[in-house]
N, C-alpha and C. Protein backbone atom coordinates (compact mmCIF):
# COMPACT_ATOMS: atom_id res chain seq x y z
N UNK A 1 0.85 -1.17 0.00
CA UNK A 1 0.00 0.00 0.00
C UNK A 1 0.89 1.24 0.00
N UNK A 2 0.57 1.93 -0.91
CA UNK A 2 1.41 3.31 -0.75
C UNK A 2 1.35 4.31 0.27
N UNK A 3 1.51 4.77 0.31
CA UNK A 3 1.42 6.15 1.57
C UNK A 3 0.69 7.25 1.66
N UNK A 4 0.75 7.70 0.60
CA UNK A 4 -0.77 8.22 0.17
C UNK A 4 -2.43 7.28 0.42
N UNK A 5 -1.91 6.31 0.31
CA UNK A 5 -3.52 5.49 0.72
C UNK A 5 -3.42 4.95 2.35
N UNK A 6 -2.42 5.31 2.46
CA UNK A 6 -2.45 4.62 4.03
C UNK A 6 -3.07 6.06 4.70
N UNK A 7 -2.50 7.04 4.17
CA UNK A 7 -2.51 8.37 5.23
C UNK A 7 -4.23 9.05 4.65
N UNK A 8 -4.62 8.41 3.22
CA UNK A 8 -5.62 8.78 3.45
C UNK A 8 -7.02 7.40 4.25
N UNK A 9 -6.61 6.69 4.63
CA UNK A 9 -7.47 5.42 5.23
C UNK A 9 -7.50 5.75 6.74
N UNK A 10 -6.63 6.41 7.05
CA UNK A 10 -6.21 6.73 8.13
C UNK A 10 -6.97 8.16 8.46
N UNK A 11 -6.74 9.04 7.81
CA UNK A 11 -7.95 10.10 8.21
C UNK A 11 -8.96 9.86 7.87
N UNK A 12 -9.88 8.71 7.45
CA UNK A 12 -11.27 8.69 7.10
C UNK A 12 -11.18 7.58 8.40
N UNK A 13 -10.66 7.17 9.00
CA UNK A 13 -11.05 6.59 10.51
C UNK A 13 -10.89 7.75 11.11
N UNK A 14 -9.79 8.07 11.31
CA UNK A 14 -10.35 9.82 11.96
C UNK A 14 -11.48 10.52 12.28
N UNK A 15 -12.14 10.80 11.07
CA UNK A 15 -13.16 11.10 10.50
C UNK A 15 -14.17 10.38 11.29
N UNK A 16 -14.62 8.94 10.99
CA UNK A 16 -16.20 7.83 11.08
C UNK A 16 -15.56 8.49 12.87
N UNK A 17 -14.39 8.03 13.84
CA UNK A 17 -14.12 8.00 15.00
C UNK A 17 -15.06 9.29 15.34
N UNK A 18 -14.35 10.50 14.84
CA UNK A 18 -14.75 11.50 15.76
C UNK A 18 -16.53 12.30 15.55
N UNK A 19 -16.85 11.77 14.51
CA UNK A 19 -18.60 11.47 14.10
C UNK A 19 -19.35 10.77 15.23
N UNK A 20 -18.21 9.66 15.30
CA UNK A 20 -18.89 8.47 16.13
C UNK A 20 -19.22 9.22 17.95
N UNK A 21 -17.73 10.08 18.37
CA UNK A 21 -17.64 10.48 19.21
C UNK A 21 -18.45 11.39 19.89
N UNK A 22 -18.62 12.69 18.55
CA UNK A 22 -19.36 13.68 18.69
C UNK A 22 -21.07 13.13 19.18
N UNK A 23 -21.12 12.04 18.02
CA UNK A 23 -22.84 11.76 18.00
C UNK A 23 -22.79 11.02 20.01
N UNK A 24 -21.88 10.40 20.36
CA UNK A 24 -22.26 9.83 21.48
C UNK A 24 -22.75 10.91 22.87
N UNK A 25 -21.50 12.07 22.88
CA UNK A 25 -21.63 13.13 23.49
C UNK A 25 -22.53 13.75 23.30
N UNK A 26 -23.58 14.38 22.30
CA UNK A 26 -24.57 14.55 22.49
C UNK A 26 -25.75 13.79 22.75
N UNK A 27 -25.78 12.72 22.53
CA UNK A 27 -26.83 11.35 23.01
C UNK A 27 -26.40 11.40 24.56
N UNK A 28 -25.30 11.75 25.44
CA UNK A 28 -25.74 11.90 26.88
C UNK A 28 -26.19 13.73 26.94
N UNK A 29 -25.93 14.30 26.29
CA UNK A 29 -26.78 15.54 26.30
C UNK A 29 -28.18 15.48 26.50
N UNK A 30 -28.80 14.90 25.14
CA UNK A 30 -29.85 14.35 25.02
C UNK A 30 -30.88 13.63 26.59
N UNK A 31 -29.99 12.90 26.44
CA UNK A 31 -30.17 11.86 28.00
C UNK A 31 -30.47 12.59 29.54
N UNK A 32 -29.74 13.39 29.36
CA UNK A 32 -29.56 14.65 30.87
C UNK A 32 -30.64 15.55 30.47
N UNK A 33 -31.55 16.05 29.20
CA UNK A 33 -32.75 16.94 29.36
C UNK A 33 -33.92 15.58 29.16
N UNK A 34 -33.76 14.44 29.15
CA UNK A 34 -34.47 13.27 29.57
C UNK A 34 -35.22 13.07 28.01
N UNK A 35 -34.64 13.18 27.22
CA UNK A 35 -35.14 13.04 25.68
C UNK A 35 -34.10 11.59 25.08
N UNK A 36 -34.58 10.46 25.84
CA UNK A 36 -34.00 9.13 25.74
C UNK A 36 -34.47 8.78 24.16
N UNK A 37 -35.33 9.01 23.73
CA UNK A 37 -35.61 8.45 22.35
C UNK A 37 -34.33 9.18 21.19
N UNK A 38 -34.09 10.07 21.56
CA UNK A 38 -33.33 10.86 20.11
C UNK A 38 -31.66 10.32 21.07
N UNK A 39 -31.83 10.22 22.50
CA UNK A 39 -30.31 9.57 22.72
C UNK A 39 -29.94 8.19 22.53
N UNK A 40 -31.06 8.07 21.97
CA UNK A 40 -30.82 6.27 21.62
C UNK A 40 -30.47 6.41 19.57
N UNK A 41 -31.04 7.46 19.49
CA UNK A 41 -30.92 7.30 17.63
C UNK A 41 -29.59 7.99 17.74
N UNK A 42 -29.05 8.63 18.37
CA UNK A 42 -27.60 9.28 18.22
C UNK A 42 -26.29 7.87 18.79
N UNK A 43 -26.76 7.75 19.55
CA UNK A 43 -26.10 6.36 19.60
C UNK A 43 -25.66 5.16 18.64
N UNK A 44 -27.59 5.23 17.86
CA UNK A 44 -27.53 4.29 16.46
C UNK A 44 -26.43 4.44 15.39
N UNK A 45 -26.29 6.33 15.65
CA UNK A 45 -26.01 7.09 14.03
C UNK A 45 -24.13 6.74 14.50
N UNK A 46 -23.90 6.75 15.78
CA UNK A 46 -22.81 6.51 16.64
C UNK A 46 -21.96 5.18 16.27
N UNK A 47 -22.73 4.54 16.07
CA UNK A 47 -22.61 2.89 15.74
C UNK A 47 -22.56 2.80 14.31
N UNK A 48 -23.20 3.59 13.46
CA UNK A 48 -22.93 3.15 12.15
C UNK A 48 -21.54 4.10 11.48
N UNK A 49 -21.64 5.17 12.43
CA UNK A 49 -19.97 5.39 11.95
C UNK A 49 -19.22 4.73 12.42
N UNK A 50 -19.08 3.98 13.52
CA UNK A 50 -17.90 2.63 13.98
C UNK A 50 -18.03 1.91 12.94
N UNK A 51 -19.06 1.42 12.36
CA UNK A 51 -19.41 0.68 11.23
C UNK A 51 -18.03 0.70 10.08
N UNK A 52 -18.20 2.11 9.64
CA UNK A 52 -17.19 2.61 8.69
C UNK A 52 -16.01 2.43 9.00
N UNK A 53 -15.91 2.78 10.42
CA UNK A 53 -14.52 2.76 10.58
C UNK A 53 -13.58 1.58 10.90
N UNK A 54 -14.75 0.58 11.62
CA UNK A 54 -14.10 -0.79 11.56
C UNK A 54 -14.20 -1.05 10.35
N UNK A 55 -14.69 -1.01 9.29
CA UNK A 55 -14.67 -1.39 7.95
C UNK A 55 -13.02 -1.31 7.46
N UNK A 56 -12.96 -0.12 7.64
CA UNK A 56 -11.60 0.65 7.00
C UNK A 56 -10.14 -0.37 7.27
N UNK A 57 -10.33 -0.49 9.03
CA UNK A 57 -9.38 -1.38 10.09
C UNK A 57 -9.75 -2.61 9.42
N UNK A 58 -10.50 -3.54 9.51
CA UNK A 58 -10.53 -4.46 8.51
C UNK A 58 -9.76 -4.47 7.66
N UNK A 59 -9.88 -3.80 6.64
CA UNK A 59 -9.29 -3.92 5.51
C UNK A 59 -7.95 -3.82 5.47
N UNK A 60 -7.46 -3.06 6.50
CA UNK A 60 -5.87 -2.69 6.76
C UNK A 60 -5.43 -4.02 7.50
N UNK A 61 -6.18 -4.92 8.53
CA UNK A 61 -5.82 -5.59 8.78
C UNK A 61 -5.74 -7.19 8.02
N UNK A 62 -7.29 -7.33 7.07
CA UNK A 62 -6.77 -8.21 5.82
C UNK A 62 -5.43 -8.08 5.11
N UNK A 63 -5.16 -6.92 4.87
CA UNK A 63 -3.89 -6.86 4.13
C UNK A 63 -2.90 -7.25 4.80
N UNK A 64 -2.85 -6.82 5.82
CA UNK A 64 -1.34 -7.46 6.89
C UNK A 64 -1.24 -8.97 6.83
N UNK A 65 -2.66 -9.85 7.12
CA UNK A 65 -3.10 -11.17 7.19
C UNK A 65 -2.16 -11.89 6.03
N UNK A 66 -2.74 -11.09 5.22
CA UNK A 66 -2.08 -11.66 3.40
C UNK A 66 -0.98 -11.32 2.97
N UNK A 67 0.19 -11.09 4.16
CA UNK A 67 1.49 -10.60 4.01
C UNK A 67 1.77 -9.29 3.43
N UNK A 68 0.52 -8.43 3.13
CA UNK A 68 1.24 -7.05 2.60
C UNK A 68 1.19 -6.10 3.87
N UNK A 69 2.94 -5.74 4.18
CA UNK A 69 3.29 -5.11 5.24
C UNK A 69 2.96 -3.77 5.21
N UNK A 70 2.55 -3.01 6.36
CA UNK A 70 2.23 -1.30 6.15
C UNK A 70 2.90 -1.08 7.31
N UNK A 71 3.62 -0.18 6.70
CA UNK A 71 4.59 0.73 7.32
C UNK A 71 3.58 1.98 8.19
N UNK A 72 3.98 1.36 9.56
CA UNK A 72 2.89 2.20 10.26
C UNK A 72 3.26 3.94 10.92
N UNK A 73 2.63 4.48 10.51
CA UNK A 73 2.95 5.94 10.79
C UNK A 73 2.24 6.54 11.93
N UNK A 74 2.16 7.50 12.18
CA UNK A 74 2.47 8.47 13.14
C UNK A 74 0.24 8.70 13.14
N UNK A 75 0.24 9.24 11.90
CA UNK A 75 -0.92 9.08 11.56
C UNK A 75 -1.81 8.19 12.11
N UNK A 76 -1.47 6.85 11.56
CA UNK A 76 -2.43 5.67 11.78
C UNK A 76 -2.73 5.11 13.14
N UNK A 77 -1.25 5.60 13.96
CA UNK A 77 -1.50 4.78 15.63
C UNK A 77 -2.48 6.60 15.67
N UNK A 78 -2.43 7.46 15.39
CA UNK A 78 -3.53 8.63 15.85
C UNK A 78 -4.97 8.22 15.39
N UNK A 79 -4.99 7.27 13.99
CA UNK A 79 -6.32 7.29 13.85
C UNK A 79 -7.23 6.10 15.28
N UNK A 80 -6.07 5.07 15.34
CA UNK A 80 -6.45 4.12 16.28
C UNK A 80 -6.76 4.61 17.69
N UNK A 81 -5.94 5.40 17.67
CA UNK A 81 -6.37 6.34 19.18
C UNK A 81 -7.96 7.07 19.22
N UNK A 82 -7.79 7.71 18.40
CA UNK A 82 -8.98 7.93 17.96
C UNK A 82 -10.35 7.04 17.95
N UNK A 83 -10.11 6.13 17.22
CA UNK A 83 -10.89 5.09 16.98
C UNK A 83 -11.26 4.56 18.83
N UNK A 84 -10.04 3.58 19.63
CA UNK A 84 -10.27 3.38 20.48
C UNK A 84 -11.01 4.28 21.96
N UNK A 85 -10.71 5.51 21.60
CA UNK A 85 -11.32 6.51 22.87
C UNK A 85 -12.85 6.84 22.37
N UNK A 86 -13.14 6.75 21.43
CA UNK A 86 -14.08 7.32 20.93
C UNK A 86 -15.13 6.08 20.94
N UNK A 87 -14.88 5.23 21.37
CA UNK A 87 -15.67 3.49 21.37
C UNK A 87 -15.86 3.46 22.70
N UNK A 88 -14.75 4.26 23.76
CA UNK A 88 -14.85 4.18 24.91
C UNK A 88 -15.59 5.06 25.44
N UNK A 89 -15.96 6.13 24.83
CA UNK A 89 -16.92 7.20 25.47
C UNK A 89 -18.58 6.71 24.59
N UNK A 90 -18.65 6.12 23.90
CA UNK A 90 -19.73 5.67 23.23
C UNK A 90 -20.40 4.75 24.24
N UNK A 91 -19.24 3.80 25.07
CA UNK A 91 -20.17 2.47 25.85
C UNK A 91 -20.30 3.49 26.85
N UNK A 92 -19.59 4.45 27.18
CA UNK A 92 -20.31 5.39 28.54
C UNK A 92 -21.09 5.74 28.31
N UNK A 93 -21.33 6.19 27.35
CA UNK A 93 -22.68 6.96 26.99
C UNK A 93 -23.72 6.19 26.86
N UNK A 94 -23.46 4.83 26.59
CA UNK A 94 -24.95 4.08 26.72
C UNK A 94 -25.19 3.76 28.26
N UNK A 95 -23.95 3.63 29.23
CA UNK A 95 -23.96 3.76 30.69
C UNK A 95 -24.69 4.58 31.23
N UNK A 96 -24.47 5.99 30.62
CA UNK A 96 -24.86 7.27 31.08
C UNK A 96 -25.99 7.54 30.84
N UNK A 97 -26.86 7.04 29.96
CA UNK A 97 -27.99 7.00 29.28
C UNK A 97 -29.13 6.29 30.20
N UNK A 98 -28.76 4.53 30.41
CA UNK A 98 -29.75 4.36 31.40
C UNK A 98 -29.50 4.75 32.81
N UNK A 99 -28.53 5.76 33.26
CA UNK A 99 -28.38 5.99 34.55
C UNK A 99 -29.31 6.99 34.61
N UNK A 100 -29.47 7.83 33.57
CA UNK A 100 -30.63 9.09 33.51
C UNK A 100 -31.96 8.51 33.63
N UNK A 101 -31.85 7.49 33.03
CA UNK A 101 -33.39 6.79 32.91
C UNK A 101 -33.66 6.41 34.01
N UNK A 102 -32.87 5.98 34.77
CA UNK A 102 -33.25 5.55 36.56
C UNK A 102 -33.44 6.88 36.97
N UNK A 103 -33.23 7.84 36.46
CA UNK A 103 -32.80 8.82 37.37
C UNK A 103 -34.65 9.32 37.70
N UNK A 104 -34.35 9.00 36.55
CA UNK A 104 -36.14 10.19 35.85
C UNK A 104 -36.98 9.45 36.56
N UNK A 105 -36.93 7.90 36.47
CA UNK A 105 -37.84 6.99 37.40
C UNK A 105 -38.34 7.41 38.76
N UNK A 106 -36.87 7.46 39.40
CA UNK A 106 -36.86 7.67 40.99
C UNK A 106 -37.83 9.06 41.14
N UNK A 107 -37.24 10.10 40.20
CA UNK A 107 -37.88 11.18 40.37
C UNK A 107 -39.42 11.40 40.51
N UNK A 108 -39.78 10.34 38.97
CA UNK A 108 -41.43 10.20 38.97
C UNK A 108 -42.13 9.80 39.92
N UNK A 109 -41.29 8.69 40.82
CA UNK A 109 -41.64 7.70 42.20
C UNK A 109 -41.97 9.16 43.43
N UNK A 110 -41.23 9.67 43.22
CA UNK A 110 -41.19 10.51 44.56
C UNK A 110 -42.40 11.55 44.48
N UNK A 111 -42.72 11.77 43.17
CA UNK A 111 -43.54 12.83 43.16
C UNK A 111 -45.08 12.65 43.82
């Protein structure tokens, strides 16, 4: 793979990652003014950019499988960073999501 296609595979995980990220952070936005239905579709939209972006990793990692070596850059461990933090604030956010939903419960209970 040339370098030009690595560095551009590498910012389009960038890219699906920080989509993925953004959409999760507002789905606990969502969640905290108690509008669980649209923090559950931001979540969805959350998941289908992981979609893309594991797609991408896939493919980089078929190639390694099949002996074609990629010279890994500076770039690509950033897109993986990316990729990985941004998966990690996504499962919080589905954490964070039904913790609101208890929250709203208790609240309704008390009233």
């Amino acid at each position: 793979m040339v370098k030009e296609e690595l560095q551009q595979l590498s910012f389009s995980i960038i890219l699906h990652a920080g989509n993925a990220r953004s959409l999760s952070m507002e789905a606990i936005s969502k969640a905290k003014a108690y509008q669980f239905e649209q923090a559950r579709t931001m979540i969805e939209e959350a998941e289908e950019a992981f979609r893309e972006a594991h797609h991408i990793q896939t493919k980089l990692l078929q190639q390694e499988a099949e002996g074609k070596h990629t010279d890994v850059s500076v770039i690509l461990i950033h897109a993986q960073d990316h990729l990985m933090t941004a998966l990690t604030v996504k499962d919080l956010a589905v954490e964070i999501i039904e913790l609101y939903e208890k929250m709203e419960t208790i609240e309704g209970e008390k009233q």
